[in-house]
Protein backbone atom coordinates (compact mmCIF):
# COMPACT_ATOMS: atom_id res chain seq x y z
CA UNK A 1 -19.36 -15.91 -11.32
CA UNK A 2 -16.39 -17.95 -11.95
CA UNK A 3 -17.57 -21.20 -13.09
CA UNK A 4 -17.71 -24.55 -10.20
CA UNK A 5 -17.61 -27.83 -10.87
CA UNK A 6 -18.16 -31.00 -8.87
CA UNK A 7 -16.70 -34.54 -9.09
CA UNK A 8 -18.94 -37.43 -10.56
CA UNK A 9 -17.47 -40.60 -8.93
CA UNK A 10 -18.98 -44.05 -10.50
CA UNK A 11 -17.73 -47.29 -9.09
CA UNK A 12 -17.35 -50.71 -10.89
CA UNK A 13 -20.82 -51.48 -10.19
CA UNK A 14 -22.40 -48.18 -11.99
CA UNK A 15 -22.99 -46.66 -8.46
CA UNK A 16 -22.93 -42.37 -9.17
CA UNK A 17 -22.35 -39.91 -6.20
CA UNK A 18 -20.92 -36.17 -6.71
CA UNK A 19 -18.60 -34.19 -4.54
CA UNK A 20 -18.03 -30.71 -5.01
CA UNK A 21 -14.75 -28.92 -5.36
CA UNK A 22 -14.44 -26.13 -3.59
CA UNK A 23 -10.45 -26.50 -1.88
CA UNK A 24 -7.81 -29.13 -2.71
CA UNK A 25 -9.74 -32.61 -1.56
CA UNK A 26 -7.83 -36.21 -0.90
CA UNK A 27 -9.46 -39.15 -2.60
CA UNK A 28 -8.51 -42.57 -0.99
CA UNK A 29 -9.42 -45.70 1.03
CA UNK A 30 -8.48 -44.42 4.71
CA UNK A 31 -11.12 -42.73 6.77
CA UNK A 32 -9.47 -39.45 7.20
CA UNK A 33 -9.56 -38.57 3.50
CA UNK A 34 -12.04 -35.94 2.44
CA UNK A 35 -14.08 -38.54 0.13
CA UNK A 36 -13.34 -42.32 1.60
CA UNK A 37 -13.31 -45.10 -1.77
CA UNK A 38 -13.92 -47.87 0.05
CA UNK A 39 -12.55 -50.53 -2.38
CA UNK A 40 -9.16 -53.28 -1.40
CA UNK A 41 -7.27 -52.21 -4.60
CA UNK A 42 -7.87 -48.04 -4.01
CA UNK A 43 -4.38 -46.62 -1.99
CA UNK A 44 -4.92 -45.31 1.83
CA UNK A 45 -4.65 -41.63 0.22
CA UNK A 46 -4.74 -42.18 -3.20
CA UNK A 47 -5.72 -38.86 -5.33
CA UNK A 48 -5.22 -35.33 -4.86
CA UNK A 49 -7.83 -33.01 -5.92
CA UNK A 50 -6.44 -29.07 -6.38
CA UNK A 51 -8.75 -25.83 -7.66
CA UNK A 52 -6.30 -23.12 -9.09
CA UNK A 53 -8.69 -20.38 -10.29
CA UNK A 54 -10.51 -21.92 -13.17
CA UNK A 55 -7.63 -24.39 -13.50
CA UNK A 56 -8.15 -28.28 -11.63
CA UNK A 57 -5.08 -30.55 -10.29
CA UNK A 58 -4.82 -34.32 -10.29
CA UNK A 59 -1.74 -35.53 -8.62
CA UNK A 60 -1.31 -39.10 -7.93
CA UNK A 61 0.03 -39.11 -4.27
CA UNK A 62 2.21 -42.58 -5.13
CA UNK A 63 -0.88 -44.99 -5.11
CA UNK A 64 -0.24 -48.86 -5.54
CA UNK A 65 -2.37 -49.72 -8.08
CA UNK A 66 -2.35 -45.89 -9.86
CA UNK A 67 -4.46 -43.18 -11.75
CA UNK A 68 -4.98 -43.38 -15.16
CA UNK A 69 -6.08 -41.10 -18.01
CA UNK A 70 -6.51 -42.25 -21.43
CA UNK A 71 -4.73 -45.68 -20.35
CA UNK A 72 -1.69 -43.34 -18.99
CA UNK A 73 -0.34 -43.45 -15.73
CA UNK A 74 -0.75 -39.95 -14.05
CA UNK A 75 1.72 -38.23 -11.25
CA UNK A 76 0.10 -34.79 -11.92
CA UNK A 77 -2.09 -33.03 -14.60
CA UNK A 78 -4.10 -30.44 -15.23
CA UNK A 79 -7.47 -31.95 -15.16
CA UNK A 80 -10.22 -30.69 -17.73
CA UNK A 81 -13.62 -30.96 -17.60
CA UNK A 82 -15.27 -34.14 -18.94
CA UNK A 83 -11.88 -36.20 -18.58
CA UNK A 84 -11.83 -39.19 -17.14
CA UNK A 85 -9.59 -40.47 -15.12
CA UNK A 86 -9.49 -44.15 -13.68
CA UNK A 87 -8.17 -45.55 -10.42
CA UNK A 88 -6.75 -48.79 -9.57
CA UNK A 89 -7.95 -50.86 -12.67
CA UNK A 90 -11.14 -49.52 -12.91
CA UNK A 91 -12.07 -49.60 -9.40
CA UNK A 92 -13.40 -45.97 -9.89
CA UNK A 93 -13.80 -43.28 -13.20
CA UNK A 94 -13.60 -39.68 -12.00
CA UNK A 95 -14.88 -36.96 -13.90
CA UNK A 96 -15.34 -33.17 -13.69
CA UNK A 97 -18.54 -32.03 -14.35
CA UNK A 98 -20.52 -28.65 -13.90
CA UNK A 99 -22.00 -28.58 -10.49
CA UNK A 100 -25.58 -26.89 -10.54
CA UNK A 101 -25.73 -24.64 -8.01
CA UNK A 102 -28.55 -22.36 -6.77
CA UNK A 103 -28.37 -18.94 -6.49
CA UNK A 104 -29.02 -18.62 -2.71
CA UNK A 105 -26.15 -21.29 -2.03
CA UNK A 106 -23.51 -20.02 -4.83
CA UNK A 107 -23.97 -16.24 -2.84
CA UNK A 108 -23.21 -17.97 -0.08
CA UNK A 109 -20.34 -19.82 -1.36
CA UNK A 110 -19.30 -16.54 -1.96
CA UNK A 111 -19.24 -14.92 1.49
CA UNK A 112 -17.71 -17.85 2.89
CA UNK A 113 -14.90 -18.01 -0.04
CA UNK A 114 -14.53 -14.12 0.82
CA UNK A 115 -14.35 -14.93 5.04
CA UNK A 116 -11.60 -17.90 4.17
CA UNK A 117 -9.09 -15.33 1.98
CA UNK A 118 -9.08 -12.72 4.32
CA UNK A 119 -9.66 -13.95 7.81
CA UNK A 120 -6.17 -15.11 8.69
CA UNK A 121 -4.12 -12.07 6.45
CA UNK A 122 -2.77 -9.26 8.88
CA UNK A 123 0.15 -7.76 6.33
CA UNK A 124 -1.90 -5.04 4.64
CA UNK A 125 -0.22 -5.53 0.95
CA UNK A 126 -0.59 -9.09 0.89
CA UNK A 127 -4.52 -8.51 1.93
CA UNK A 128 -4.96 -5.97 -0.76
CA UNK A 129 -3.79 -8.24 -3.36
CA UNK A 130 -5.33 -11.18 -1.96
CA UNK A 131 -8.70 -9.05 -1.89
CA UNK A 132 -8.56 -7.62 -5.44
CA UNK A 133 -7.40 -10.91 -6.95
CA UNK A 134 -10.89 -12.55 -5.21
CA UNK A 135 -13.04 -9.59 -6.14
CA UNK A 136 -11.73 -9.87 -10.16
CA UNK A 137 -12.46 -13.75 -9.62
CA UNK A 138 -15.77 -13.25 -8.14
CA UNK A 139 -17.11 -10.67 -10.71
CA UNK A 140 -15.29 -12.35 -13.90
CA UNK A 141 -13.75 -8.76 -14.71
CA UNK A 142 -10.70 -8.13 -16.81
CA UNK A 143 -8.54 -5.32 -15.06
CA UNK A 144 -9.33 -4.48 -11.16
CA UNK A 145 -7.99 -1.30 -8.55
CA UNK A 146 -8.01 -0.49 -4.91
CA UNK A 147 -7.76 3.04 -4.17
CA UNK A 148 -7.12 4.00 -0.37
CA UNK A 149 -7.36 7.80 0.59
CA UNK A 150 -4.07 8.99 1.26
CA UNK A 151 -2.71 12.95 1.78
CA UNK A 152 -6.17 13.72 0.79
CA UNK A 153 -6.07 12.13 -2.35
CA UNK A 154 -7.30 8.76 -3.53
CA UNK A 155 -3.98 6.33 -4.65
CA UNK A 156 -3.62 3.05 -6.19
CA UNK A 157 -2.78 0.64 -3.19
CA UNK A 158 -3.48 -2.65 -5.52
CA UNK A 159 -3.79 -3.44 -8.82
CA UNK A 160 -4.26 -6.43 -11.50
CA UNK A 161 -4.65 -7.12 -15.23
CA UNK A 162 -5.83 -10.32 -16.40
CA UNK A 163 -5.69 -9.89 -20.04
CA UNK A 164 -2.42 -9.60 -21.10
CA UNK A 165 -2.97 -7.25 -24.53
CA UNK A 166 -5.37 -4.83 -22.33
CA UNK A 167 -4.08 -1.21 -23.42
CA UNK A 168 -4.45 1.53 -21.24
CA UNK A 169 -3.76 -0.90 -17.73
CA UNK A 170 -3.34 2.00 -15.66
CA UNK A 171 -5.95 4.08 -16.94
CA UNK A 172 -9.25 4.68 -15.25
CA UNK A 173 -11.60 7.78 -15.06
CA UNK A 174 -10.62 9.71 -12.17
CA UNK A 175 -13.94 11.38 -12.40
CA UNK A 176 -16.14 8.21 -11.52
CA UNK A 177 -14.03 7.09 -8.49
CA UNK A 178 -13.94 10.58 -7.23
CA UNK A 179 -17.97 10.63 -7.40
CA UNK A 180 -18.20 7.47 -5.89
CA UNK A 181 -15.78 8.72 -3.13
CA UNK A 182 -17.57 11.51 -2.41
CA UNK A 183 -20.70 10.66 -2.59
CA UNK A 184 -20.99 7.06 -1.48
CA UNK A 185 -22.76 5.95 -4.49
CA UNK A 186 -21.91 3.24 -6.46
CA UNK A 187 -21.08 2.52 -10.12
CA UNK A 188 -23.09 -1.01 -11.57
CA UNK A 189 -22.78 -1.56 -14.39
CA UNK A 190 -23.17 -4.83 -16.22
CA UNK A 191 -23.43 -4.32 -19.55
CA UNK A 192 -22.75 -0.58 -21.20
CA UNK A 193 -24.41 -0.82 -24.20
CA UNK A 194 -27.46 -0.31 -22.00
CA UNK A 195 -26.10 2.73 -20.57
CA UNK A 196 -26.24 5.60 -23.43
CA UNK A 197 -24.17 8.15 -20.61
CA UNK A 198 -21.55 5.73 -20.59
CA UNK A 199 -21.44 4.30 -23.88
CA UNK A 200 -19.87 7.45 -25.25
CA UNK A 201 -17.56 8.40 -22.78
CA UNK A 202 -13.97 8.86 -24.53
CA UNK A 203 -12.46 6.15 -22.05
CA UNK A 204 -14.59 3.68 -22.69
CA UNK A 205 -14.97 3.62 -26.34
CA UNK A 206 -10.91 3.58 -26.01
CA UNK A 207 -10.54 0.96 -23.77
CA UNK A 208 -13.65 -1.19 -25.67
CA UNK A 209 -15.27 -1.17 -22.06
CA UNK A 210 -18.68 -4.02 -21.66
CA UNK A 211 -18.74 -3.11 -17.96
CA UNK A 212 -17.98 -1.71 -14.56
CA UNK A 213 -18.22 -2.00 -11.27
CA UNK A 214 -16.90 1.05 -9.04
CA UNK A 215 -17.53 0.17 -5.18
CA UNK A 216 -16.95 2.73 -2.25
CA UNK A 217 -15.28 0.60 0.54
CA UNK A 218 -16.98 2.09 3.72
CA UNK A 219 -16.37 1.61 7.28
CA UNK A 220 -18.58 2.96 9.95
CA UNK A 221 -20.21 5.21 7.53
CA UNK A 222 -16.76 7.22 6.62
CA UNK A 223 -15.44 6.41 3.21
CA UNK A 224 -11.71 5.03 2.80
CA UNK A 225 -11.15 3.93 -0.67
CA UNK A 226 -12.44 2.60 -3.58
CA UNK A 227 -12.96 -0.68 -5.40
CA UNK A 228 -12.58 -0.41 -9.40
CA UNK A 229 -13.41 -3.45 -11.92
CA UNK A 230 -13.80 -3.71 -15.46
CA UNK A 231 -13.67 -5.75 -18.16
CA UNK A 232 -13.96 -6.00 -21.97
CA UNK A 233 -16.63 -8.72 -22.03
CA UNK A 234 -19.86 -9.54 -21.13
CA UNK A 235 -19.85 -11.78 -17.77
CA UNK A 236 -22.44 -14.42 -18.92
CA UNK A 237 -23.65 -15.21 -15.02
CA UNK A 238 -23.06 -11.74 -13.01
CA UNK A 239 -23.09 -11.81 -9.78
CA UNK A 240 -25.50 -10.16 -7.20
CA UNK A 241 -24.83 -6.47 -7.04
CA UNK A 242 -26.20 -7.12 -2.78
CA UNK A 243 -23.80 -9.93 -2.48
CA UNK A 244 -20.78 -8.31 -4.33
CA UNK A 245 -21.64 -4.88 -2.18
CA UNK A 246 -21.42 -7.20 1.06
CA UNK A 247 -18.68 -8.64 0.12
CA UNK A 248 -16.68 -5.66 -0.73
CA UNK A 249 -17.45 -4.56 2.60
CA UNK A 250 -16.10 -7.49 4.15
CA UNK A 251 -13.15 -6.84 2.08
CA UNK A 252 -12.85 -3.33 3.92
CA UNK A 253 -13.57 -4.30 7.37
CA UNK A 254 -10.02 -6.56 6.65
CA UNK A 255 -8.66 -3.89 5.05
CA UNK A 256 -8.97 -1.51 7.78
CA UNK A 257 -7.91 -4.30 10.43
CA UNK A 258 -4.66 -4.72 8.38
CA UNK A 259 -4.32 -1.05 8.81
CA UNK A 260 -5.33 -0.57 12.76
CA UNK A 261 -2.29 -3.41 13.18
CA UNK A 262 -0.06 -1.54 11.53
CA UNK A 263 -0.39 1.04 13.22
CA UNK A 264 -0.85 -0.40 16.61
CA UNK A 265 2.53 -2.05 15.83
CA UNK A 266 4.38 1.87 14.64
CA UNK A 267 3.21 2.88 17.97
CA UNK A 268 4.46 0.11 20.31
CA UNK A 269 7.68 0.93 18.78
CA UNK A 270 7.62 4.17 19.57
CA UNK A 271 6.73 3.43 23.08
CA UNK A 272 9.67 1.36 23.15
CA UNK A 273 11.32 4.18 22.03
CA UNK A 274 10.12 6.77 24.65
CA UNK A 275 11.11 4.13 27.06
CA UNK A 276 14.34 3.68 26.03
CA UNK A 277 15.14 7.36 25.87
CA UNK A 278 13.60 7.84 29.25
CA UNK A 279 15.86 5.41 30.60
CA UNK A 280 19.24 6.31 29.29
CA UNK A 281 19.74 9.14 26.67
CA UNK A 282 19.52 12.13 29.51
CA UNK A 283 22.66 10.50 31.38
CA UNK A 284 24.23 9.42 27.33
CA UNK A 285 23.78 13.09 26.46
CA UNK A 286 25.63 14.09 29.44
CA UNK A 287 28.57 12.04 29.12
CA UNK A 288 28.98 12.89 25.51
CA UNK A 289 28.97 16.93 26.63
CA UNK A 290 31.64 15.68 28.79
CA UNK A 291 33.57 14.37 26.65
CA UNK A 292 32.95 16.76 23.89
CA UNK A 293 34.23 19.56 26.57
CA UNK A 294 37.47 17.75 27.12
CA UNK A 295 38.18 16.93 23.84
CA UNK A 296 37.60 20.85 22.98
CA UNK A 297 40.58 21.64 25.28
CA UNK A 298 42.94 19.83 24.31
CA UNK A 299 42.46 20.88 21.22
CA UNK A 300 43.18 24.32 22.30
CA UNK A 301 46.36 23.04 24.21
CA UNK A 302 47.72 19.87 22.23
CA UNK A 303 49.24 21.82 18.63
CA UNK A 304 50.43 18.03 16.74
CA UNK A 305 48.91 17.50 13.55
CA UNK A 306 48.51 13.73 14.46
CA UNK A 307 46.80 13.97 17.89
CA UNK A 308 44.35 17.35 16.41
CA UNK A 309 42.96 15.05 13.37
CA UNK A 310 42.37 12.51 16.12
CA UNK A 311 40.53 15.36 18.50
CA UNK A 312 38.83 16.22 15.35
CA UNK A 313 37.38 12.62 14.86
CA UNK A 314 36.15 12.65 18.61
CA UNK A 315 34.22 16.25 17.71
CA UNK A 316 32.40 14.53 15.09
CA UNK A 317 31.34 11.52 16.57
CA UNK A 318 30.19 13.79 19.69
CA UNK A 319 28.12 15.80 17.37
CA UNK A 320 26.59 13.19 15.81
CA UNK A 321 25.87 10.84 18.95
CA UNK A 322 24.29 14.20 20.30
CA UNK A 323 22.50 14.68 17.42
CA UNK A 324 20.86 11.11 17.40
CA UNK A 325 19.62 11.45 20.83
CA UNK A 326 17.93 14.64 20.40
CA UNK A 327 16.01 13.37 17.60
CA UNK A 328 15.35 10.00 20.34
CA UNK A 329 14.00 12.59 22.76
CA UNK A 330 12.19 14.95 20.07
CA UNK A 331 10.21 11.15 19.15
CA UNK A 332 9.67 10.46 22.54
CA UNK A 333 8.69 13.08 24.25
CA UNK A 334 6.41 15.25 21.09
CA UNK A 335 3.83 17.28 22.86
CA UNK A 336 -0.03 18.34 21.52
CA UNK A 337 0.29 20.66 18.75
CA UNK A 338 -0.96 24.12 18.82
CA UNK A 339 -2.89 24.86 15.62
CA UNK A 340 -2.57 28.41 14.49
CA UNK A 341 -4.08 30.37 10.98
CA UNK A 342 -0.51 31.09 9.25
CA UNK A 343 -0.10 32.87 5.93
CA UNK A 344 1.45 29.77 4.07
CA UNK A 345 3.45 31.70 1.13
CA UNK A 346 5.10 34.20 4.04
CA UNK A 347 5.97 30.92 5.83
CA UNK A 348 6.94 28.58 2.91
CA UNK A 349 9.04 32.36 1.61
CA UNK A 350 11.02 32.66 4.87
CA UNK A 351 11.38 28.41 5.15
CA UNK A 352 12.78 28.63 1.92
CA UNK A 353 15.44 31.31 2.44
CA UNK A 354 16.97 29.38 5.29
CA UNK A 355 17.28 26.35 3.38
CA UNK A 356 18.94 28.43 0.32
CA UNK A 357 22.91 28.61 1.79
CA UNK A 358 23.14 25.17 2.17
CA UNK A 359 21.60 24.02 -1.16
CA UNK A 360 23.79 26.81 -2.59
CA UNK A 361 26.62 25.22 -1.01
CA UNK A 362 25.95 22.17 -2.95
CA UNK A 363 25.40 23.15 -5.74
CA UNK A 364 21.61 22.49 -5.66
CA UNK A 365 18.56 24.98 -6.75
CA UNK A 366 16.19 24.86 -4.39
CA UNK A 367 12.56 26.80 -5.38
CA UNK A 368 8.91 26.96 -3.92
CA UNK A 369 5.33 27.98 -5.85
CA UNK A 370 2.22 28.20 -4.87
CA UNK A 371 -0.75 30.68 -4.47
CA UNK A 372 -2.06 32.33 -1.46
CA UNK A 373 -3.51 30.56 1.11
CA UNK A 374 -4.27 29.49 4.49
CA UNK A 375 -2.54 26.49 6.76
CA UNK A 376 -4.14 25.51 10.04
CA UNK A 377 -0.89 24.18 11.69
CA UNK A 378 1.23 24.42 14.86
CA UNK A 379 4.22 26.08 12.41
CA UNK A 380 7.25 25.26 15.17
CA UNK A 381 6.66 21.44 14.12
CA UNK A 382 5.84 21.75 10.79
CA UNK A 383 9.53 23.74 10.37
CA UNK A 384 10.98 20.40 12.15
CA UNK A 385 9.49 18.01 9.21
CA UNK A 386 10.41 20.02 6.65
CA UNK A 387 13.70 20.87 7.90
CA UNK A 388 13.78 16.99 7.80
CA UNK A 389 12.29 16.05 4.35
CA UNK A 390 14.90 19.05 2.69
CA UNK A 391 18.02 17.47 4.68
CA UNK A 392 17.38 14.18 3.07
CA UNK A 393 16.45 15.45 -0.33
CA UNK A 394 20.13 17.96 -0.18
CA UNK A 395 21.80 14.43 1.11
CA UNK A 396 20.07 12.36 -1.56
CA UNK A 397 21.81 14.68 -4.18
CA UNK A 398 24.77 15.18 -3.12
CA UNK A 399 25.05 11.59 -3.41
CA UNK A 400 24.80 12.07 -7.49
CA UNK A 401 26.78 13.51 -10.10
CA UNK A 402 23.68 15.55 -11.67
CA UNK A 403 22.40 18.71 -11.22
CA UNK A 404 20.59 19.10 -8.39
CA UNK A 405 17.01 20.73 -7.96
CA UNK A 406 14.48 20.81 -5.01
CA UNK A 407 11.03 21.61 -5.77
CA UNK A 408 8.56 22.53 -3.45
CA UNK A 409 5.10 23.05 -4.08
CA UNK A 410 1.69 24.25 -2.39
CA UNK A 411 -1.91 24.17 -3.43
CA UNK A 412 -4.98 24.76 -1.30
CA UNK A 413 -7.66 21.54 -1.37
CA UNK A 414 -11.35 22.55 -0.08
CA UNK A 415 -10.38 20.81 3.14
CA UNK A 416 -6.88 21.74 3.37
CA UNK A 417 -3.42 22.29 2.09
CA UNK A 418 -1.02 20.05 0.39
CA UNK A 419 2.87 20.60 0.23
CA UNK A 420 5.02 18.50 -2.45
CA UNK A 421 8.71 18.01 -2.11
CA UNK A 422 10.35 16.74 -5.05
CA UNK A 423 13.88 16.11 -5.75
CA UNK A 424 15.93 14.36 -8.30
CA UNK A 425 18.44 13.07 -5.99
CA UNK A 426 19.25 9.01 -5.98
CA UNK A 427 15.95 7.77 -5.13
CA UNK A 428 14.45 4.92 -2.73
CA UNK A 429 14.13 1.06 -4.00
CA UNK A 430 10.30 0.17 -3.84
CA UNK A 431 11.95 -2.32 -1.15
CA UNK A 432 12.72 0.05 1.23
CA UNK A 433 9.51 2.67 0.90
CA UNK A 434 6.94 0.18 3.71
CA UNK A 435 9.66 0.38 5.83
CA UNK A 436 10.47 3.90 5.16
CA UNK A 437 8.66 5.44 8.52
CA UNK A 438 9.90 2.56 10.73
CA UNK A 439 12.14 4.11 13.70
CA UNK A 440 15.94 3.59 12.93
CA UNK A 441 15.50 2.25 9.56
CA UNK A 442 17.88 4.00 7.92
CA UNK A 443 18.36 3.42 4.10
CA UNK A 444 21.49 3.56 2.58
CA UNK A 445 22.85 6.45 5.29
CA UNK A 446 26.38 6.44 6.85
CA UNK A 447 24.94 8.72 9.28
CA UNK A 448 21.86 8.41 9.40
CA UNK A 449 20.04 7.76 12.44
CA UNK A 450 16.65 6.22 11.20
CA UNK A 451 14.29 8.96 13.52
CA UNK A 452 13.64 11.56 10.89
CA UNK A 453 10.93 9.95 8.64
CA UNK A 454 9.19 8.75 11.77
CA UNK A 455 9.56 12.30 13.33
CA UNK A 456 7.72 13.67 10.19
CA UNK A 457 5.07 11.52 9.85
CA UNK A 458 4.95 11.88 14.10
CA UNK A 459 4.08 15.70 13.53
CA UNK A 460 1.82 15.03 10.38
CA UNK A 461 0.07 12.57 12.09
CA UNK A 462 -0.60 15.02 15.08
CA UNK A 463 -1.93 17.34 12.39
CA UNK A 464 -4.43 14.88 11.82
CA UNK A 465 -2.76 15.00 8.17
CA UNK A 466 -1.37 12.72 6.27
CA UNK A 467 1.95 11.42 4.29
CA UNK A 468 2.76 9.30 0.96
CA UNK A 469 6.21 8.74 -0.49
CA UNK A 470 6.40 8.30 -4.44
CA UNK A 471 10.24 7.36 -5.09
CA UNK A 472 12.16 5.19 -7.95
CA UNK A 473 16.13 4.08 -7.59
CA UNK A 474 18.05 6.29 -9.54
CA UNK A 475 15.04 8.69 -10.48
CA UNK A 476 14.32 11.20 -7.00
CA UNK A 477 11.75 11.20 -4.59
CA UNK A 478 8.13 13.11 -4.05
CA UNK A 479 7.12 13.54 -0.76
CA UNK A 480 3.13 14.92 -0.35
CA UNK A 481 1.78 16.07 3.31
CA UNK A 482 -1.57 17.00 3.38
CA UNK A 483 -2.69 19.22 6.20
CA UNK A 484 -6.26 19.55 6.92
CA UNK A 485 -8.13 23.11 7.76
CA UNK A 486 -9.75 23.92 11.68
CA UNK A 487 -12.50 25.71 9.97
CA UNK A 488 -12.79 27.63 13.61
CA UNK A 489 -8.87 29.23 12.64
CA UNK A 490 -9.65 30.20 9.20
CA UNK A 491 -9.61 33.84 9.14
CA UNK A 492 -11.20 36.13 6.36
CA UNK A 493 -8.11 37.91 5.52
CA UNK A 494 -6.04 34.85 4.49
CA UNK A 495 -9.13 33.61 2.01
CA UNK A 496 -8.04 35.78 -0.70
CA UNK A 497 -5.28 36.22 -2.99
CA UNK A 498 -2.76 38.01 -2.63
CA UNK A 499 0.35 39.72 -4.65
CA UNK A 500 2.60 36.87 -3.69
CA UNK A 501 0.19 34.37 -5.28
CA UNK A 502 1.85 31.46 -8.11
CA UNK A 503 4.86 33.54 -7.20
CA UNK A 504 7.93 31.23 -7.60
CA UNK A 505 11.04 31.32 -5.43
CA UNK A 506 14.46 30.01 -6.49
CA UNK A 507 18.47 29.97 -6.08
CA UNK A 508 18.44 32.29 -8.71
CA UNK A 509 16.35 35.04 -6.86
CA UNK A 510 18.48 37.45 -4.23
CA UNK A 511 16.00 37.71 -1.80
């Protein structure tokens, strides 16, 4: 438990009282302050009180008669225990001193601290910081994680180091969180030298482990992350495993919130959306086929170089306008999807083929592996996401002077199937990945229209799958969809291998 302390306040005539510290407090003579000093030579609001993690803050908020500390006027200073600090000519001496707490009221300290940090935090990185940074303080670990399932795959959402020569910060045994994913059960413990299955685990001894804490973060009894903590010393006062647990869950309950509002927020823009294309994108597309039409015959009857470039330029936007309001009617108007068993290496064989004239065309390989299995998807929408994800990976390279390769990949999961795009086009700034599925957020497109992310993670979604973007500036993008089995669709002769399985497809091949 991080460490409190409380203020010992003694006035001229040796009168004691103590106040604890547990938010920024105003010291002065006026009745609104948080602790009144009654005395004619103490300012209306005299002294500032701030906790900063195991740091205190005096600040001097322009007092008459002043704050001294070692016969120094103070404006602001870190304040360390067992200073003293006098105000107004010895009206008062101040002094930080360890406040004894018991254990039932530091818990509850606890729970309340925990309620204060996350009750008024909707954005849902902020919270996972802010919730991490208070679990690390809480348990006095060294190096902390949240993992949130994602594309059926725990991923790091949040992450901190406190000591500064810790090797190995991103390294953590994917075996124990897995466990405690799965199975619900958590990981306590305080000090490892008591634990002879964990004491000589190659990651530990590495990483000079004294203990950890691995937490499943629960809500309603279904399992949607984890909580990781560790350190490389021995906490002196631990905390209560029941209190931590409790507080972890309050920690999820947010977490989940954060995530319901999200997502409550992606769909009243889509509604907005579906409105807006209900309105006036049937009578838009019809005046653009008109004027498409007539700018197609005059073009057959108008032979000047000048006035065809011009027709030309009219063709184009046409195409393009049209193009954008399909996609604002395909968003709107999605219907249920119609899950079907498909052979996933015949469809990811004959997906790839189509796609292989226009990478060819840019100069771009483009090749799929992966061994026999089984999708449960509706395949019509499936083609439409990843006709989408392979458009913006051929237009992310063409955008480059390098080589360009497209990598798909497939690999059955016991309760599904997950599909990898990679490319090693120009990448996406860590800016603009949270705002990556946002309808018409476009980054960095001339053309783009800002629907086709959404549209994908629409049809995903709908799948009752799920999406993850892994991208750096400069360096490509990954894009993993995981697609989750109907065990009611899975049919015997799709369960084993076949002669097309690890087969690899490529540019290179003639099929």
């Amino acid at each position: 438990m991080v460490k409190r302390y409380a203020i010992r306040i003694q006035d001229r005539n040796g009168f004691e009282r103590r106040v604890s510290v547990g938010n920024s407090i105003v010291l002065g003579r006026h009745g609104q302050c948080d602790v009144v000093l009654p005395d004619e030579m103490v300012s209306r609001m005299h002294l500032k009180v701030e906790p900063k993690g195991s740091q205190y803050w005096a600040e001097d908020l322009g007092s008459s008669h002043g704050t001294f500390k070692d016969g120094e006027r103070i404006k602001r200073i870190q304040w360390e225990p067992g200073a003293v600090l006098v105000i107004a000519d010895g009206a008062y001496r101040l002094m930080l001193v360890p406040e004894k707490i018991l254990p039932s009221e530091s818990n509850v300290h606890a729970i309340l601290s925990t309620a204060r940090h996350i009750a008024s935090e909707f954005d849902l990185e902020h919270l996972l910081q802010r919730s991490l940074d208070h679990l690390l303080r809480l348990s006095c670990q060294d190096r902390g994680f949240i993992l949130i399932e994602a594309g059926g795959k725990l991923e790091p959402a949040a992450r901190r180091v406190l000591v500064q020569d810790h090797s190995g910060e991103s390294y953590i045994s994917t075996s124990a969180i897995e466990h405690v994913f799965e199975t619900g059960e958590p990981i306590w413990v305080s000090d490892i030298e008591n634990t002879e299955e964990l004491r000589h685990q190659k990651s530990v001894r590495e990483l000079r482990l004294k203990s950890i804490y691995c937490l499943p973060m629960s809500v309603k009894s279904k399992n949607i992350g984890v909580v990781y903590l560790d350190s490389r010393h021995l906490c002196p006062d631990p905390i209560d495993r029941n209190v931590f647990e409790a507080i972890v869950e309050l920690c999820t309950v947010a977490i989940e919130r954060a995530r319901a509002q999200e997502e409550r927020q992606r769909n009243r823009l889509l509604a907005t959306v579906g409105s807006v294309a209900a309105d006036i994108v049937h009578d838009f597309k019809n005046a653009l086929f008109l004027i498409g039409g007539h700018a197609e015959i005059l073009s057959h009857i108008c032979h000047e170089s000048e006035a065809q470039h011009h027709l030309e330029q009219i063709q184009a936007s046409v195409e393009r306008l049209t193009a954008m309001s399909s996609e604002i009617l395909g968003l709107a108007s999605m219907k249920a999807v119609r899950i079907t068993s498909v052979n996933f290496v015949s469809f990811m064989k004959a997906e790839i083929a189509k796609w292989r004239p226009k990478a060819k065309k840019e100069g771009i390989k483009i090749s799929g592996k992966g061994p026999a299995c089984v999708a449960c998807i509706d395949a019509s929408k499936i083609v439409i996401a990843l006709d989408n994800l392979v458009a913006n990976a051929i237009e992310s390279i063409a955008e480059t002077d390098r080589e360009g390769e497209i990598k798909l990949s497939w690999e059955p999961k016991a309760k599904g199937v997950t599909v990898k795009v990679c490319d090693n086009g120009k990448g996406i700034p860590k800016k603009a990945i949270k705002k990556i599925f946002e309808p018409f957020f476009s980054y960095d497109k001339e053309n783009g229209t800002g629907l086709g992310l959404p549209t994908v993670k629409n049809i995903i979604e709908m799948h009752d799958g799920a999406i993850s973007i892994e991208s750096q500036a400069g360096q490509g993008t990954e894009v993993t969809i995981f697609l989750p089995h109907t065990k009611d669709l899975m049919p015997a002769a799709f369960s084993h291998a076949s002669d097309d399985q690890d087969e690899e497809y490529s540019l290179a091949d003639d099929e």
